[in-house]
Structures are given as structure tokens and as C-alpha cells.
ModelCIF file with pLDDT and N, C-alpha, C, O atoms, coordinates in Angstrom:
data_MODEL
#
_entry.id   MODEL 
#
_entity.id                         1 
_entity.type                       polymer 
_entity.pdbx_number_of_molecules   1 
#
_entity_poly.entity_id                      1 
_entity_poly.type                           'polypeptide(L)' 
_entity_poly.nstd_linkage                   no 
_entity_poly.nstd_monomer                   no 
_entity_poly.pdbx_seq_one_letter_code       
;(UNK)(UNK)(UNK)(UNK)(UNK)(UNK)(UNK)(UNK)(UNK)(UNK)(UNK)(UNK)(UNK)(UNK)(UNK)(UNK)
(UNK)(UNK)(UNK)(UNK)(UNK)(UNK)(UNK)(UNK)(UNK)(UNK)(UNK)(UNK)(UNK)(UNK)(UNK)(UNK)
(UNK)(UNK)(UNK)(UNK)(UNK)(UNK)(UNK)(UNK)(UNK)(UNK)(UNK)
;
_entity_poly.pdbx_seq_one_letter_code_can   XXXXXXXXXXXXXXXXXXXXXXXXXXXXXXXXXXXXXXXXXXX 
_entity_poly.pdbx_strand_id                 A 
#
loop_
_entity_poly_seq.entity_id 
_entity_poly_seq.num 
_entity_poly_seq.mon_id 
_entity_poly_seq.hetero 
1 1  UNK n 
1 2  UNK n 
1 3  UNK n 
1 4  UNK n 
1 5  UNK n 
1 6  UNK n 
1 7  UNK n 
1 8  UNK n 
1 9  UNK n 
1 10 UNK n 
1 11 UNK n 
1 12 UNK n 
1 13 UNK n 
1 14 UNK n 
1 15 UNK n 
1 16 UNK n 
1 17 UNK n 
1 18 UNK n 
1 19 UNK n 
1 20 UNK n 
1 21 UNK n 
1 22 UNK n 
1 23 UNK n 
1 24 UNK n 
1 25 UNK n 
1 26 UNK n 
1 27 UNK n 
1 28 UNK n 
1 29 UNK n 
1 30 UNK n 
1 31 UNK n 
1 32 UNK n 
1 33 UNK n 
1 34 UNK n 
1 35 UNK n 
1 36 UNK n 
1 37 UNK n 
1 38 UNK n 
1 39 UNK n 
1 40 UNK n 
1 41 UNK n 
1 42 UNK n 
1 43 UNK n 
#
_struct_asym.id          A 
_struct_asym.entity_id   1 
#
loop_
_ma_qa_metric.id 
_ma_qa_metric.mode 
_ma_qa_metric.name 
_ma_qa_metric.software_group_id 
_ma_qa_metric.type 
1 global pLDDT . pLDDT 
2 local  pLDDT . pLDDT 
#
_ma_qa_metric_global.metric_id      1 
_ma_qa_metric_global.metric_value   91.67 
_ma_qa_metric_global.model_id       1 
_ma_qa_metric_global.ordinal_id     1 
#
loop_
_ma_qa_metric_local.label_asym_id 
_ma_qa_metric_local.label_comp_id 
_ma_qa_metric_local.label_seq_id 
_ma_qa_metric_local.metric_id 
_ma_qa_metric_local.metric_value 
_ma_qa_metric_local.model_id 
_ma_qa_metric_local.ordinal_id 
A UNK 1  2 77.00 1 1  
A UNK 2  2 68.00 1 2  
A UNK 3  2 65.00 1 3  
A UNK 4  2 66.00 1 4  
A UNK 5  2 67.00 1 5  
A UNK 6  2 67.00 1 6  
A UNK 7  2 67.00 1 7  
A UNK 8  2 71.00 1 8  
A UNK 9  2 85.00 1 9  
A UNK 10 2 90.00 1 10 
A UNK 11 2 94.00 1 11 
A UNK 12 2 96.00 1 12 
A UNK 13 2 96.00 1 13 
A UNK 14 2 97.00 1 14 
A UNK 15 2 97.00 1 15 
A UNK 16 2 98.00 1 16 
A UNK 17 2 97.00 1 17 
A UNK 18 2 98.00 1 18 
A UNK 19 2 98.00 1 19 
A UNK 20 2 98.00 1 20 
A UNK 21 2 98.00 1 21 
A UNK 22 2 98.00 1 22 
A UNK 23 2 98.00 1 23 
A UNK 24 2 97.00 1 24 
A UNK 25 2 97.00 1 25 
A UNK 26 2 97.00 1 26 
A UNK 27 2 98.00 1 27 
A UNK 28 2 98.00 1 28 
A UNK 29 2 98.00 1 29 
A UNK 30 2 98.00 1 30 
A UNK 31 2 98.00 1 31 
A UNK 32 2 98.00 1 32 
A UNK 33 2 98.00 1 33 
A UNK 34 2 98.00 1 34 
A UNK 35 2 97.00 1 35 
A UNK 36 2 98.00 1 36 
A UNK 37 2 98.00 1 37 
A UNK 38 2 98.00 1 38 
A UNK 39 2 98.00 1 39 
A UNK 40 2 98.00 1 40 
A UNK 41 2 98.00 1 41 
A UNK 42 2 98.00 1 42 
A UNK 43 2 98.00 1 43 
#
loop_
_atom_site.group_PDB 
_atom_site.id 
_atom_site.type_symbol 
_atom_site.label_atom_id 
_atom_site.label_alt_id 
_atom_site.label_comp_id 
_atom_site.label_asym_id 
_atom_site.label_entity_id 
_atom_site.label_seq_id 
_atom_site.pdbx_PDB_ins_code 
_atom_site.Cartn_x 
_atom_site.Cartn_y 
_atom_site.Cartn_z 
_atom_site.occupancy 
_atom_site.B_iso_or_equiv 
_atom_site.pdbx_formal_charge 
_atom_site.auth_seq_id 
_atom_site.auth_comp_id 
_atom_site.auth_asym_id 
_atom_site.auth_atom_id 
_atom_site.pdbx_PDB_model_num 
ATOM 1   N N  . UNK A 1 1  ? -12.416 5.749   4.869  1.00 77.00 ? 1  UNK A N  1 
ATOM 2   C CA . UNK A 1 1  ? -12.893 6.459   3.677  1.00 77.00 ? 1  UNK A CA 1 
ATOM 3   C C  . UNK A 1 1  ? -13.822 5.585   2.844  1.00 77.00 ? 1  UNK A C  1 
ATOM 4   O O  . UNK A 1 1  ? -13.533 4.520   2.299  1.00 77.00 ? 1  UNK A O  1 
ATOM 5   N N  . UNK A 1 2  ? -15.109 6.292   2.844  1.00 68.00 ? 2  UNK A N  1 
ATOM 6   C CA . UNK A 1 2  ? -16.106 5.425   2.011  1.00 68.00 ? 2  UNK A CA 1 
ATOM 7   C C  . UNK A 1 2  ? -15.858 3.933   2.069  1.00 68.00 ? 2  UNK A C  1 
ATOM 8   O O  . UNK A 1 2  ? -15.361 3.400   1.077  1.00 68.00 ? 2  UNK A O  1 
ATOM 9   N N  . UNK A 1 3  ? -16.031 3.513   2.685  1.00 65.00 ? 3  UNK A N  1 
ATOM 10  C CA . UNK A 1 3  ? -15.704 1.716   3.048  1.00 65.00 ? 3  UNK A CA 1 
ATOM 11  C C  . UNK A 1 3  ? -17.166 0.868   2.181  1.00 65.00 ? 3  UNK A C  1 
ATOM 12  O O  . UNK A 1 3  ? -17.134 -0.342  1.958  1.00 65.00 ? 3  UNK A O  1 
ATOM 13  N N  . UNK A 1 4  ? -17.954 1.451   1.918  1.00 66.00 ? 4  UNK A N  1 
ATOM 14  C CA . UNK A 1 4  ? -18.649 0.879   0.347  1.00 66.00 ? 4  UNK A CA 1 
ATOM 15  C C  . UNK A 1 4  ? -18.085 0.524   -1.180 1.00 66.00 ? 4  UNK A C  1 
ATOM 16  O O  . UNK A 1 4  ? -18.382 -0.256  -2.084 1.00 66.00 ? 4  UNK A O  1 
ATOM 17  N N  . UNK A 1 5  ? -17.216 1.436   -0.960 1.00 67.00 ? 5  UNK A N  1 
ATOM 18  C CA . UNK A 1 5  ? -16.068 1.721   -2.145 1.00 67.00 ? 5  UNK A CA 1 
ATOM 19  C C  . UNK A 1 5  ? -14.975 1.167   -2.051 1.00 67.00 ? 5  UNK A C  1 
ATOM 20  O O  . UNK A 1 5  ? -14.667 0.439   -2.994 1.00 67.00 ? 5  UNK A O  1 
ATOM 21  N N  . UNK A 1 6  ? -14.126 1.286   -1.046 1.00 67.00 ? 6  UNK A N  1 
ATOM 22  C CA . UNK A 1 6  ? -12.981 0.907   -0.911 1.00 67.00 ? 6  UNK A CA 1 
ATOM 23  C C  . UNK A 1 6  ? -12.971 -0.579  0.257  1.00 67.00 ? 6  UNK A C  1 
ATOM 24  O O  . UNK A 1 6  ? -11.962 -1.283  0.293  1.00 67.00 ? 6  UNK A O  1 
ATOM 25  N N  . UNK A 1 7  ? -13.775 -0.792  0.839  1.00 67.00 ? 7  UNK A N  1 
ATOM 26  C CA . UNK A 1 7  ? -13.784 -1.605  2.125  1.00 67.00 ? 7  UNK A CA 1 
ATOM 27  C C  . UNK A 1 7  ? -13.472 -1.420  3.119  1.00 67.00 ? 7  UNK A C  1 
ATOM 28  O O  . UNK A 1 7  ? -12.917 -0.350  3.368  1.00 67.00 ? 7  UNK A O  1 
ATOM 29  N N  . UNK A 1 8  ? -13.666 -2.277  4.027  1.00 71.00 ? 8  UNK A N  1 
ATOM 30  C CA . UNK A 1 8  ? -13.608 -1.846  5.488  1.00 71.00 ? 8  UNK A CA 1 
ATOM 31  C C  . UNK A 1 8  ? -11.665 -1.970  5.749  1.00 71.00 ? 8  UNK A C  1 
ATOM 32  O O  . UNK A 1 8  ? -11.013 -0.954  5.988  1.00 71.00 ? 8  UNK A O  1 
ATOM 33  N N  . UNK A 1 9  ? -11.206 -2.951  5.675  1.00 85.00 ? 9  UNK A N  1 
ATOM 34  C CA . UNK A 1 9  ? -9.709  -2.875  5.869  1.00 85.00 ? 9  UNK A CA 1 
ATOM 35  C C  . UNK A 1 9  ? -9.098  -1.496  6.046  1.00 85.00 ? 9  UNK A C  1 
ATOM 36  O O  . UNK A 1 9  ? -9.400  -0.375  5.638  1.00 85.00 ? 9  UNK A O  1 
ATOM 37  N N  . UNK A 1 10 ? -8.222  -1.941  6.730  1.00 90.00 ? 10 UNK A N  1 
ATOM 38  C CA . UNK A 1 10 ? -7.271  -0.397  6.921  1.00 90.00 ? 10 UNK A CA 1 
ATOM 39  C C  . UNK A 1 10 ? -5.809  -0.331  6.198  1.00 90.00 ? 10 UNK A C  1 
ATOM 40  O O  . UNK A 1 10 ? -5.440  -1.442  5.817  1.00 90.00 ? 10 UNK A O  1 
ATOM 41  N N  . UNK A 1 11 ? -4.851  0.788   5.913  1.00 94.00 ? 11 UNK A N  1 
ATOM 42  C CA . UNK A 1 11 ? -3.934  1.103   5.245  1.00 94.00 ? 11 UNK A CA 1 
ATOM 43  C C  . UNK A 1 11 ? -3.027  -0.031  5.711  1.00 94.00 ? 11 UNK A C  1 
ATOM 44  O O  . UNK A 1 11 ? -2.393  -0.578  4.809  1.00 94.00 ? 11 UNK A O  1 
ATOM 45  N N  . UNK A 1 12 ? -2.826  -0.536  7.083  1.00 96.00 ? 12 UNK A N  1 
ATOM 46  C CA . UNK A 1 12 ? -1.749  -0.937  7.670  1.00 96.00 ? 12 UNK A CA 1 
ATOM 47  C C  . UNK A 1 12 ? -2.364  -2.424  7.117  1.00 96.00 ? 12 UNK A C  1 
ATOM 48  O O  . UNK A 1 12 ? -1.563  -3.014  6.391  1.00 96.00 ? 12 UNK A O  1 
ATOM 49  N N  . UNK A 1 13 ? -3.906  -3.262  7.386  1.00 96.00 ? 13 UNK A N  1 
ATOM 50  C CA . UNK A 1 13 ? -3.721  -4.401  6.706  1.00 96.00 ? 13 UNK A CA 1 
ATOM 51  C C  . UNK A 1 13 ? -3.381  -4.461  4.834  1.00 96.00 ? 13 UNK A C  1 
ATOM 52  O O  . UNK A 1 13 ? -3.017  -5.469  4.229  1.00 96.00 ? 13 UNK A O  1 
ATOM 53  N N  . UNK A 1 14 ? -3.649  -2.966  4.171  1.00 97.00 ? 14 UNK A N  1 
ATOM 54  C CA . UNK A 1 14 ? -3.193  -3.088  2.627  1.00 97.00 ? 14 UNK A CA 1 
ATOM 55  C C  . UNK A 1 14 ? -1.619  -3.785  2.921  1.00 97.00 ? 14 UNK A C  1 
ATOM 56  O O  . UNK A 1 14 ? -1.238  -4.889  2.531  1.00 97.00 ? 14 UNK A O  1 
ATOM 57  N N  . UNK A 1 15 ? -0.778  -2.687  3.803  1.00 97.00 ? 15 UNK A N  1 
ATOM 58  C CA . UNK A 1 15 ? 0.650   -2.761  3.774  1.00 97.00 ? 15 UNK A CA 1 
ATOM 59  C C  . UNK A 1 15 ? 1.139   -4.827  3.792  1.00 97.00 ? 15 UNK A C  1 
ATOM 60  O O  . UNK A 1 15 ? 1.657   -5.545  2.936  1.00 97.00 ? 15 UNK A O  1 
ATOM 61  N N  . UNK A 1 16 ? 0.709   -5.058  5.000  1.00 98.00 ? 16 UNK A N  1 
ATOM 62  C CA . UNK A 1 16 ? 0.408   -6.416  5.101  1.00 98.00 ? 16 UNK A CA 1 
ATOM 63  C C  . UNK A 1 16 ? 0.260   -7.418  4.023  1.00 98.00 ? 16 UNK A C  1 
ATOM 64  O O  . UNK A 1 16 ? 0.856   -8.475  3.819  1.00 98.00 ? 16 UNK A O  1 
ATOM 65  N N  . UNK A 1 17 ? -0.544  -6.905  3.485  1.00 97.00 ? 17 UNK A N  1 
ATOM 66  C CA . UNK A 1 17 ? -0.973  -7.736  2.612  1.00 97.00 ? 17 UNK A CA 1 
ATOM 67  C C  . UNK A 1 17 ? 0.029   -7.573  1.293  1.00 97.00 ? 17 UNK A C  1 
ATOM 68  O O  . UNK A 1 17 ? 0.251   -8.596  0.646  1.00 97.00 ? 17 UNK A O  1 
ATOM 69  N N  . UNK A 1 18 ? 0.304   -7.011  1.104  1.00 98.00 ? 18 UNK A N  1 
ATOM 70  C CA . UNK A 1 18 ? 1.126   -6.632  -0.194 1.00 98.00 ? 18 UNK A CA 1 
ATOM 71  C C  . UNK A 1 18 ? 2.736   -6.905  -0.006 1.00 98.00 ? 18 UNK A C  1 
ATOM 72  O O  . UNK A 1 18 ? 3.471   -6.892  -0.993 1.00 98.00 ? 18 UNK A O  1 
ATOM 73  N N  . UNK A 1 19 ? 3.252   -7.158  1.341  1.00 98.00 ? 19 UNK A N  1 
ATOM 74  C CA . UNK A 1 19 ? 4.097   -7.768  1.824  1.00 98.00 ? 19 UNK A CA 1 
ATOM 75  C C  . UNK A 1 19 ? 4.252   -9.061  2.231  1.00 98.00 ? 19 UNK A C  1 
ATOM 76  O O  . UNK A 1 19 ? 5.363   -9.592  2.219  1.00 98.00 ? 19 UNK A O  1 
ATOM 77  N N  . UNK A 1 20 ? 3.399   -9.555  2.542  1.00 98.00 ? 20 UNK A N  1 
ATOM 78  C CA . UNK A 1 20 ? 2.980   -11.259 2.126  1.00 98.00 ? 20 UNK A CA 1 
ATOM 79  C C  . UNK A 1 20 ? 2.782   -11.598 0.575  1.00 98.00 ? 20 UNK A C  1 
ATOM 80  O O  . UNK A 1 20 ? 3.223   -12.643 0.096  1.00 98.00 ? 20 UNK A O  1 
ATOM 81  N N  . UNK A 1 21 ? 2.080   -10.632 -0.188 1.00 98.00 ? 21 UNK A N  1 
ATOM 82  C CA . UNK A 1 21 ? 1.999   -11.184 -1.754 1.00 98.00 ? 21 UNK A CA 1 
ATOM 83  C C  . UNK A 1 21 ? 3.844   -11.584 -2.533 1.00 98.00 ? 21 UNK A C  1 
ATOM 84  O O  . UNK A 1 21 ? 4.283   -12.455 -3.284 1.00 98.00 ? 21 UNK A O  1 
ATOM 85  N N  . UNK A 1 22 ? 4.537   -10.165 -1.679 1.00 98.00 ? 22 UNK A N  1 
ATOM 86  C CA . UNK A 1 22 ? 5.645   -10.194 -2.668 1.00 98.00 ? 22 UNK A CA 1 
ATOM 87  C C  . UNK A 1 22 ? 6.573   -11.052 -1.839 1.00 98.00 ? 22 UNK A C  1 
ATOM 88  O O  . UNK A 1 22 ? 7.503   -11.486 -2.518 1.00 98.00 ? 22 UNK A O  1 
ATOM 89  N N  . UNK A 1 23 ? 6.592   -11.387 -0.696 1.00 98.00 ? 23 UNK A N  1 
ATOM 90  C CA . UNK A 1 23 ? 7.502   -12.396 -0.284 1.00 98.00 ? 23 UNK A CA 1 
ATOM 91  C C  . UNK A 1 23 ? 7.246   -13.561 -0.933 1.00 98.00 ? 23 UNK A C  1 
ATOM 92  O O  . UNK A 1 23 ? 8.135   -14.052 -1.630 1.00 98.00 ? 23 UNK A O  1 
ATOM 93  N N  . UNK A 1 24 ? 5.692   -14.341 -0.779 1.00 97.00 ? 24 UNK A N  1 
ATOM 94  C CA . UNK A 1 24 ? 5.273   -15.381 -1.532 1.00 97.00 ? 24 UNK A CA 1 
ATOM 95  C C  . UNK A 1 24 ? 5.901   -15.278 -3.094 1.00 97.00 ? 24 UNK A C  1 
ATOM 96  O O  . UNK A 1 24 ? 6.228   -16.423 -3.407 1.00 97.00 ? 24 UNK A O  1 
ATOM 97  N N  . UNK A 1 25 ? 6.066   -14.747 -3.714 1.00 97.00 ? 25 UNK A N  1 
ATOM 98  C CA . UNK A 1 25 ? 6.314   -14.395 -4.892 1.00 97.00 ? 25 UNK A CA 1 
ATOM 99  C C  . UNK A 1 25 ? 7.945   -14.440 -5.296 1.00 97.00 ? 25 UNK A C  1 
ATOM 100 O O  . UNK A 1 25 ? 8.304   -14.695 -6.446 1.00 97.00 ? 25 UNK A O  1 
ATOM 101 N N  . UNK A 1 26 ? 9.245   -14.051 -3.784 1.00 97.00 ? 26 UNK A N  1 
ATOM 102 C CA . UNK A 1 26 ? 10.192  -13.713 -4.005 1.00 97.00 ? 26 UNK A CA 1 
ATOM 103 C C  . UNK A 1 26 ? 10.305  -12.452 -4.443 1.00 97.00 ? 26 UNK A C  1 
ATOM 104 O O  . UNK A 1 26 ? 10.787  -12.430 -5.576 1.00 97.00 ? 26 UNK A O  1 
ATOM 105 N N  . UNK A 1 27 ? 10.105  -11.598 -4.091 1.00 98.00 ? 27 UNK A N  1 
ATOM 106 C CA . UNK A 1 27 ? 10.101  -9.688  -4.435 1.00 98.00 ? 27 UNK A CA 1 
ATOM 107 C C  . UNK A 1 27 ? 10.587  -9.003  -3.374 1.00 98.00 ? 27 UNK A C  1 
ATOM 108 O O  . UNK A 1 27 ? 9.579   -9.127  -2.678 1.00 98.00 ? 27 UNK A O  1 
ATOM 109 N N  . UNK A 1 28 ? 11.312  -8.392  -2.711 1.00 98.00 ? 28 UNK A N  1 
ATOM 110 C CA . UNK A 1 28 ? 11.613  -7.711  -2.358 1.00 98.00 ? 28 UNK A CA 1 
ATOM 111 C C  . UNK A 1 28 ? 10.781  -6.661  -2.879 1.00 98.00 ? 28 UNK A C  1 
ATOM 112 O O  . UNK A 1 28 ? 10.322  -6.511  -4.011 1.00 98.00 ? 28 UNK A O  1 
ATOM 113 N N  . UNK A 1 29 ? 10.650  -5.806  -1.605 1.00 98.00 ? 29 UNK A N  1 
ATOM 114 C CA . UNK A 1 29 ? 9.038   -4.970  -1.767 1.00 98.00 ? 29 UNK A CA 1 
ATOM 115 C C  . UNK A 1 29 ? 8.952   -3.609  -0.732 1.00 98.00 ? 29 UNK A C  1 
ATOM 116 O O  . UNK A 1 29 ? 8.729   -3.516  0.475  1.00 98.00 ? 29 UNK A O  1 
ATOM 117 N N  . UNK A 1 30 ? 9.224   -2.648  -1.748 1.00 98.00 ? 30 UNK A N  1 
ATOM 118 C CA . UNK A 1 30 ? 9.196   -1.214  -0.556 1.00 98.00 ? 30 UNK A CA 1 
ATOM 119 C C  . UNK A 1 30 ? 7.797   -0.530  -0.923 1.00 98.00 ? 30 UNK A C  1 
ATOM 120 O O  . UNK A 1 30 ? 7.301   -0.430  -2.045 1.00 98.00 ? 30 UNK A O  1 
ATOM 121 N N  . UNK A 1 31 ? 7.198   -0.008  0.504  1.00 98.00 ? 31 UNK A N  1 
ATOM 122 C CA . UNK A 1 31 ? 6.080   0.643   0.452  1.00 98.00 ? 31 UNK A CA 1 
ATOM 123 C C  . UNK A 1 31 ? 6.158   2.310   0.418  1.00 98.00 ? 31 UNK A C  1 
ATOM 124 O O  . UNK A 1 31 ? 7.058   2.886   1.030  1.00 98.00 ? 31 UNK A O  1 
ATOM 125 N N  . UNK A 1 32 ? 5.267   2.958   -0.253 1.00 98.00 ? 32 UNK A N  1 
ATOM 126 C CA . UNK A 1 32 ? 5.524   4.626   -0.121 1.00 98.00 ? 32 UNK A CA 1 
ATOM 127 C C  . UNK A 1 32 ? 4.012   4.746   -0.443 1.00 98.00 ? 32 UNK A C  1 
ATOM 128 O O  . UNK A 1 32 ? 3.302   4.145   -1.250 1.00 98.00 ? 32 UNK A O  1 
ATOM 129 N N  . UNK A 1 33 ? 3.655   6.126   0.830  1.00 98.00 ? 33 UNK A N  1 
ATOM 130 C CA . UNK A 1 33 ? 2.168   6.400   0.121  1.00 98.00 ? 33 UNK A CA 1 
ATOM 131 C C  . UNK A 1 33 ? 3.068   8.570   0.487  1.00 98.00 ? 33 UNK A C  1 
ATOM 132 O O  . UNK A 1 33 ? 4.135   8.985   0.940  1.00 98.00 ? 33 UNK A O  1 
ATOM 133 N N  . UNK A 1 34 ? 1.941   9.143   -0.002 1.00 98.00 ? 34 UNK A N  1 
ATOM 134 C CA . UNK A 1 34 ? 2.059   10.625  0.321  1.00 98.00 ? 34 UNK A CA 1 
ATOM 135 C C  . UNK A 1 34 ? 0.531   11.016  -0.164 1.00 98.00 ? 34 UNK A C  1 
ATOM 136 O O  . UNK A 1 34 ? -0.136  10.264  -0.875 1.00 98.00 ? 34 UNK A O  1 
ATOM 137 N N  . UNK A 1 35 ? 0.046   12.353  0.342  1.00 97.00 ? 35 UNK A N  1 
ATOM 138 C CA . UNK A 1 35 ? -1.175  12.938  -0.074 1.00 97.00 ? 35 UNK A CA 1 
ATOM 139 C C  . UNK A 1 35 ? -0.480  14.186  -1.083 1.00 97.00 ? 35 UNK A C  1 
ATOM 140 O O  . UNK A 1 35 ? -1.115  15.087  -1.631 1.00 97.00 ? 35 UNK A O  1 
ATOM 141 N N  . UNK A 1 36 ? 0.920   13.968  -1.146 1.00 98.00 ? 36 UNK A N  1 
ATOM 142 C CA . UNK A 1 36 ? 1.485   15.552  -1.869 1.00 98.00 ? 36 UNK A CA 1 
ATOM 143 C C  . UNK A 1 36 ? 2.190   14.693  -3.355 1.00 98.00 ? 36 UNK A C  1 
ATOM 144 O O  . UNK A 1 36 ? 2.908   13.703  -3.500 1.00 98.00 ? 36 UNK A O  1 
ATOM 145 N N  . UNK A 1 37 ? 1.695   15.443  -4.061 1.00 98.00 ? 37 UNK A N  1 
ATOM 146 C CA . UNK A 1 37 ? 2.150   15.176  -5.887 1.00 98.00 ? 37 UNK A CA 1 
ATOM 147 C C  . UNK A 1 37 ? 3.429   15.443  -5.811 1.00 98.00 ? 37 UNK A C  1 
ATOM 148 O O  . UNK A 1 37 ? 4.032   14.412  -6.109 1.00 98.00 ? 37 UNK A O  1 
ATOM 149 N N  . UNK A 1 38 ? 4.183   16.322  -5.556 1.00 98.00 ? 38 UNK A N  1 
ATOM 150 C CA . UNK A 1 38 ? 5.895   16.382  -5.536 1.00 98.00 ? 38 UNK A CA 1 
ATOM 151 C C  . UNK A 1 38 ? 6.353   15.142  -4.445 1.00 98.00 ? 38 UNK A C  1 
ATOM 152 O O  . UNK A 1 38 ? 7.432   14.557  -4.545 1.00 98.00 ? 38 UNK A O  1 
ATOM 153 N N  . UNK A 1 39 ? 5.584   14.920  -3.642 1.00 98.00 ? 39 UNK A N  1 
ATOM 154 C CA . UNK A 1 39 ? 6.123   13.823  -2.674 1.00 98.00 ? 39 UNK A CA 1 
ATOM 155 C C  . UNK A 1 39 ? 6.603   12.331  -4.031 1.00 98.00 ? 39 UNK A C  1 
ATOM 156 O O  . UNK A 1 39 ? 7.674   11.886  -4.443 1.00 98.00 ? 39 UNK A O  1 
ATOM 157 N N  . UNK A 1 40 ? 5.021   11.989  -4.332 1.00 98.00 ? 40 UNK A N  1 
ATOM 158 C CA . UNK A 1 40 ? 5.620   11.011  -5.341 1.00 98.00 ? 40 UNK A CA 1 
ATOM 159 C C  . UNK A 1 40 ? 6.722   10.807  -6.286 1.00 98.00 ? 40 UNK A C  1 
ATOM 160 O O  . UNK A 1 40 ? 7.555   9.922   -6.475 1.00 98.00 ? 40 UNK A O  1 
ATOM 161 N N  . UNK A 1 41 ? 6.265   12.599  -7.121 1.00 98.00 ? 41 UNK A N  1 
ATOM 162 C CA . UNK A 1 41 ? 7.558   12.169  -8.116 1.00 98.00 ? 41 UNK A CA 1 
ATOM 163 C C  . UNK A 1 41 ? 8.757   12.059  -8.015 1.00 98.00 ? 41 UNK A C  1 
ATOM 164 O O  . UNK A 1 41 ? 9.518   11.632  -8.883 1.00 98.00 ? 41 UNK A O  1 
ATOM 165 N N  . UNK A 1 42 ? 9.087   12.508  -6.736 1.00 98.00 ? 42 UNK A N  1 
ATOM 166 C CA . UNK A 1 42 ? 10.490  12.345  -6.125 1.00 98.00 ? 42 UNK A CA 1 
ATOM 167 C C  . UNK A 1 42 ? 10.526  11.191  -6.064 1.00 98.00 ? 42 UNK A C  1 
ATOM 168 O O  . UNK A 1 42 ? 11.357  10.623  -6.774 1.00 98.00 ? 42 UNK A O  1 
ATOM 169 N N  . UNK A 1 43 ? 9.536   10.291  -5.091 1.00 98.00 ? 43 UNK A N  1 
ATOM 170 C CA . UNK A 1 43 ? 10.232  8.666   -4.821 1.00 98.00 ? 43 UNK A CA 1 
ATOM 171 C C  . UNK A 1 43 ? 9.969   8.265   -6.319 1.00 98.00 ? 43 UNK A C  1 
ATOM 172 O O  . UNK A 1 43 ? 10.283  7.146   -6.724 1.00 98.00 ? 43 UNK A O  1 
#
């Protein structure tokens, strides 16, 4: 999606990456994405 905008990387290196930030950090760290608005407000 528009990779001018957002970059070339993909969802699975975001996941990656944001799971290395919070280990480095000590965080325990759960991921959730959805394209549906009731999906979110539930989690």
C-alpha cells in the first residue's frame, strides 16, 4: 500500500520489529490488527 507513504516493509517485518523494541525494553507485547471497527473495540 502506497510504499511512498508508508514504505516498502511489510506487516510481518512491522510485527518484528515491534517485538524486538518491547523485548529490548522488557514489555511483554501482544499484537492485534483488524480492517473491522467492532473488531477493535472489542480487543
Amino acid at each position: 500500500r502506497e510504499p511512498a507513504i508508508y514504505g516498502s516493509r511489510d506487516y510481518n517485518s512491522l510485527l518484528a520489529f515491534i517485538k524486538e523494541s518491547a523485548a529490548g525494553l522488557g514489555l511483554e507485547v501482544e499484537c492485534f490488527q483488524s480492517n473491522h471497527e467492532g473488531a477493535i473495540v472489542d480487543c
